[in-house]
C-alpha atoms as a PDB file:
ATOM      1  CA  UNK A   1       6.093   7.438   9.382  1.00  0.00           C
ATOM      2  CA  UNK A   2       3.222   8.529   7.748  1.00  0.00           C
ATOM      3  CA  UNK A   3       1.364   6.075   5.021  1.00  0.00           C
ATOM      4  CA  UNK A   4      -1.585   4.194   3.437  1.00  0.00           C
ATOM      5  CA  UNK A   5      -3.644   1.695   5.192  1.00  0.00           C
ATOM      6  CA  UNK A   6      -6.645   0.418   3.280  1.00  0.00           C
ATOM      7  CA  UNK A   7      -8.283  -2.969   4.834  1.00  0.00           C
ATOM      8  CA  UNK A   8     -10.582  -5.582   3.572  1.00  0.00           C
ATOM      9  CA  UNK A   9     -13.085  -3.581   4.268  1.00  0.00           C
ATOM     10  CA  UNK A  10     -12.424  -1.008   1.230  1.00  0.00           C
ATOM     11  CA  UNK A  11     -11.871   2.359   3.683  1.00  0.00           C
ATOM     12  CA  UNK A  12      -9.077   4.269   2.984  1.00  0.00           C
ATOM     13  CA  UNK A  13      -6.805   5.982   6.219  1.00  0.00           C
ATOM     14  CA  UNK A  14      -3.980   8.132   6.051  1.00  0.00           C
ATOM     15  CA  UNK A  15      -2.081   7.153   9.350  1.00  0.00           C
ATOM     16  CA  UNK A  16       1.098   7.032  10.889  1.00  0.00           C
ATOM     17  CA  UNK A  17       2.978   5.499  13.597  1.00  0.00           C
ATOM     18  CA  UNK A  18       6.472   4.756  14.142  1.00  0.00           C
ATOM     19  CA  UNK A  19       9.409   3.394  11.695  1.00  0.00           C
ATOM     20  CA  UNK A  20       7.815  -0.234  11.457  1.00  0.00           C
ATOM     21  CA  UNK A  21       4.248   0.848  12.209  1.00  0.00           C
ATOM     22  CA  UNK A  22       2.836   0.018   8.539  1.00  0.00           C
ATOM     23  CA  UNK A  23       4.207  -3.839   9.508  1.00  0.00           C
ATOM     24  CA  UNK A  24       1.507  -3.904  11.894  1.00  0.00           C
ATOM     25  CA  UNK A  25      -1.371  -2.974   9.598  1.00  0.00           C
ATOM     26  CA  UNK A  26      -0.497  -5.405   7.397  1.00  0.00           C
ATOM     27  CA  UNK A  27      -0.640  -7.814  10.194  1.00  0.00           C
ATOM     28  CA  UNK A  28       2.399  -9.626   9.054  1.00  0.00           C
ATOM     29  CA  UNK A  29       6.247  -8.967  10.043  1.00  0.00           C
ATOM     30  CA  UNK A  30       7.689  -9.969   7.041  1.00  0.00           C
ATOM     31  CA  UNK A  31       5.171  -8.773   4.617  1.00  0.00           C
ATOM     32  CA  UNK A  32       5.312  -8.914   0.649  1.00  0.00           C
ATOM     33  CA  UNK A  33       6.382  -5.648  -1.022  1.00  0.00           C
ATOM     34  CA  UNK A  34       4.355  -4.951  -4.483  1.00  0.00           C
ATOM     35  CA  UNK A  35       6.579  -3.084  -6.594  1.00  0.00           C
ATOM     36  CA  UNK A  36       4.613   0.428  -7.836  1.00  0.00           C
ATOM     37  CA  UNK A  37       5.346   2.300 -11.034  1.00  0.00           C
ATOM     38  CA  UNK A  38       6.731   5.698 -10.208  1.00  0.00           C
ATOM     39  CA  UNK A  39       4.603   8.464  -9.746  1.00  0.00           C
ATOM     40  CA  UNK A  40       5.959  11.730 -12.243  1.00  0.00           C
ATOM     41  CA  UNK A  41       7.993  13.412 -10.378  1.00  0.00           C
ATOM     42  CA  UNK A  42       7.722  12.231  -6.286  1.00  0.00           C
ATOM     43  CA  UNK A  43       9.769   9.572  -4.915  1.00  0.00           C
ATOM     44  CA  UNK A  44       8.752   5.968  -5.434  1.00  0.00           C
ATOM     45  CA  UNK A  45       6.171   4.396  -3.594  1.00  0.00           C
ATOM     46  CA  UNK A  46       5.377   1.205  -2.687  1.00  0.00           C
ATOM     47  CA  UNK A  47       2.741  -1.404  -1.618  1.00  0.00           C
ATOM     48  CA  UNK A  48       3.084  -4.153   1.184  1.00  0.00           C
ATOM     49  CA  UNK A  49       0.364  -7.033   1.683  1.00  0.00           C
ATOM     50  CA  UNK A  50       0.541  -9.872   3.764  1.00  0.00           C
ATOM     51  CA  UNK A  51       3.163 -12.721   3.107  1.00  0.00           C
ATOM     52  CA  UNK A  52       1.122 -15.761   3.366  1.00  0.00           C
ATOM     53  CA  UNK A  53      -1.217 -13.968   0.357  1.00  0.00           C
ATOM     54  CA  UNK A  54      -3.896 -16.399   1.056  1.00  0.00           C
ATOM     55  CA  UNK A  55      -7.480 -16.528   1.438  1.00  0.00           C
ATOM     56  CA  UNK A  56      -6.872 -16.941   4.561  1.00  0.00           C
ATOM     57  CA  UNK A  57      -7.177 -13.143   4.702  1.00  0.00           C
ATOM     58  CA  UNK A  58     -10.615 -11.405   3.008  1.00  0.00           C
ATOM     59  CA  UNK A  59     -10.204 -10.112  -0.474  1.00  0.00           C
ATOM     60  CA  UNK A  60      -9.024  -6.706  -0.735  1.00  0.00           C
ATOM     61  CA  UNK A  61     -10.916  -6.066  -3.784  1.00  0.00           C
ATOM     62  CA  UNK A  62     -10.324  -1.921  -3.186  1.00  0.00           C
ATOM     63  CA  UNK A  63      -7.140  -2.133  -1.615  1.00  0.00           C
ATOM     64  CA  UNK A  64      -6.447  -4.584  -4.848  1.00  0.00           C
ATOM     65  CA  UNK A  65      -7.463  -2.354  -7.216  1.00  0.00           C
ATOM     66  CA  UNK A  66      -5.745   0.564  -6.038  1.00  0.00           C
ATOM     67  CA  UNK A  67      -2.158  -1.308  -5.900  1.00  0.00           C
ATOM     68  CA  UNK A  68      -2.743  -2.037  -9.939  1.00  0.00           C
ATOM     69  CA  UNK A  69      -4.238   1.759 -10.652  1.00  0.00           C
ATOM     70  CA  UNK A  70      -0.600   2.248  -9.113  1.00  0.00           C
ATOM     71  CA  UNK A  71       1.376   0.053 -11.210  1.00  0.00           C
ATOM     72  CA  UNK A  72       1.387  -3.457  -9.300  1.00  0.00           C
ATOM     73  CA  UNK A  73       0.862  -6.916 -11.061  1.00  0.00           C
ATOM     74  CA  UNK A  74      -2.798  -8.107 -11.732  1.00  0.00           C
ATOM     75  CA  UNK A  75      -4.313 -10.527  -8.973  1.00  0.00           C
ATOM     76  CA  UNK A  76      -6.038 -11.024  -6.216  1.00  0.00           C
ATOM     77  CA  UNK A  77      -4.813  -9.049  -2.741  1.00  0.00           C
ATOM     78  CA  UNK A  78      -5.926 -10.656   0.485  1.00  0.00           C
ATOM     79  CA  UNK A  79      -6.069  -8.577   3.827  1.00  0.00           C
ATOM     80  CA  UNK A  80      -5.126  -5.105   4.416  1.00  0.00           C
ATOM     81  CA  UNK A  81      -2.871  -3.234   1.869  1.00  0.00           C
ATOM     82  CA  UNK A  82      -0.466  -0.550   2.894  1.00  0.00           C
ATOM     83  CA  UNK A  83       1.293   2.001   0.392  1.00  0.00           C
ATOM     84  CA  UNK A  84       4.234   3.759   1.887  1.00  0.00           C
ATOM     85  CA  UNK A  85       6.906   5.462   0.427  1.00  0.00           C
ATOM     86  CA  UNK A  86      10.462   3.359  -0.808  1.00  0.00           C
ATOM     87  CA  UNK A  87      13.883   4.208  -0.021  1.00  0.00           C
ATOM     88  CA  UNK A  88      15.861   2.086  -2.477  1.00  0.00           C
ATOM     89  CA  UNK A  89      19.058   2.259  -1.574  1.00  0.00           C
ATOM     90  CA  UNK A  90      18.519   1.603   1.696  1.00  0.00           C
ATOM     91  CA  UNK A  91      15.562  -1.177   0.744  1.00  0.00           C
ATOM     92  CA  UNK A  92      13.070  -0.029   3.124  1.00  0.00           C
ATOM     93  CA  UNK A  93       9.543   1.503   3.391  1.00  0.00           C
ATOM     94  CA  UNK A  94       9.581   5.525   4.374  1.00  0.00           C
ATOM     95  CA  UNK A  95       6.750   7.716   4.901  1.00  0.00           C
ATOM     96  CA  UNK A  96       5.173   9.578   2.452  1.00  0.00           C
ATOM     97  CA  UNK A  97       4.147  12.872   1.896  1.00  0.00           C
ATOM     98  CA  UNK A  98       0.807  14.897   1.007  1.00  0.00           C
ATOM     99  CA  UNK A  99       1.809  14.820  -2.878  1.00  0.00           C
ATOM    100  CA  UNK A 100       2.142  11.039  -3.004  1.00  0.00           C
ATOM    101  CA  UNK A 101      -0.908  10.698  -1.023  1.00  0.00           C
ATOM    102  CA  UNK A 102      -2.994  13.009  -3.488  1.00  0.00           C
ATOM    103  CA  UNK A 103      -1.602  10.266  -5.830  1.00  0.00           C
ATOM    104  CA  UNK A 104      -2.138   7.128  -3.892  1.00  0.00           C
ATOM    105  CA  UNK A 105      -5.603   9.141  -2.933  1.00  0.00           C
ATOM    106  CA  UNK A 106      -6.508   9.806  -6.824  1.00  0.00           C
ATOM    107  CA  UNK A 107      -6.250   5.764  -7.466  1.00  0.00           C
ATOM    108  CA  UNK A 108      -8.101   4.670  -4.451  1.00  0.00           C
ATOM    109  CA  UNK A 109     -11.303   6.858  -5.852  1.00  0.00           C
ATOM    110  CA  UNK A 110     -10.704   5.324  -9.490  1.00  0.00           C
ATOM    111  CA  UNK A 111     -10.569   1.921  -7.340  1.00  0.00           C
ATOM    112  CA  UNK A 112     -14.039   2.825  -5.612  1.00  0.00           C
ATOM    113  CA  UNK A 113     -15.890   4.280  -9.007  1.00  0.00           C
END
């Protein structure tokens, strides 16, 4: 499954690992999914941060800013943000493709400018 990693640290990766590989990244099993406005004409997309959404974490003030460039809620974003693709009928994350990551790509440099 291929998808979106950008950590506290503000660097964004286009990675991929295996069905639940994104879970990982965002260092949490049962992450938070941040709904994503759809992008015109690709499949939806979607944005997963860590559960506990606590300071606990570093501010993801890139990752954070790239998640509302892409439609999410205002706030503040603690550890590393993943965008993958969303399968809604079955209610689960799927990979994406290159056209969603020129997308996901073109909000991550408005994020960084």
């Amino acid at each position: 499954m291929r998808y979106v990693l950008i950590p506290a640290t503000g660097e964004l990766n286009v990675t991929g690992g295996g069905e639940n590989a994104h879970l990982a990244d965002v260092e949490d099993q049962n992450p938070t999914r941040v709904p994503l406005a759809p992008l015109d004409g690709l499949p939806p997309i979607t944005g997963w941060v860590n559960s506990a959404g606590s300071p606990t974490y570093p501010l993801n003030e890139v990752g954070g800013q790239t998640l509302v460039n892409l439609g999410a809620a205002a706030g503040d974003y603690y550890g590393p943000v993943v965008i993958t693709g969303w399968d809604e009928a079955a209610g689960t994350g799927i990979g994406i493709n290159s056209d969603m990551s020129a997308e996901i790509t073109a909000a991550y440099e408005a994020a960084t400018s």
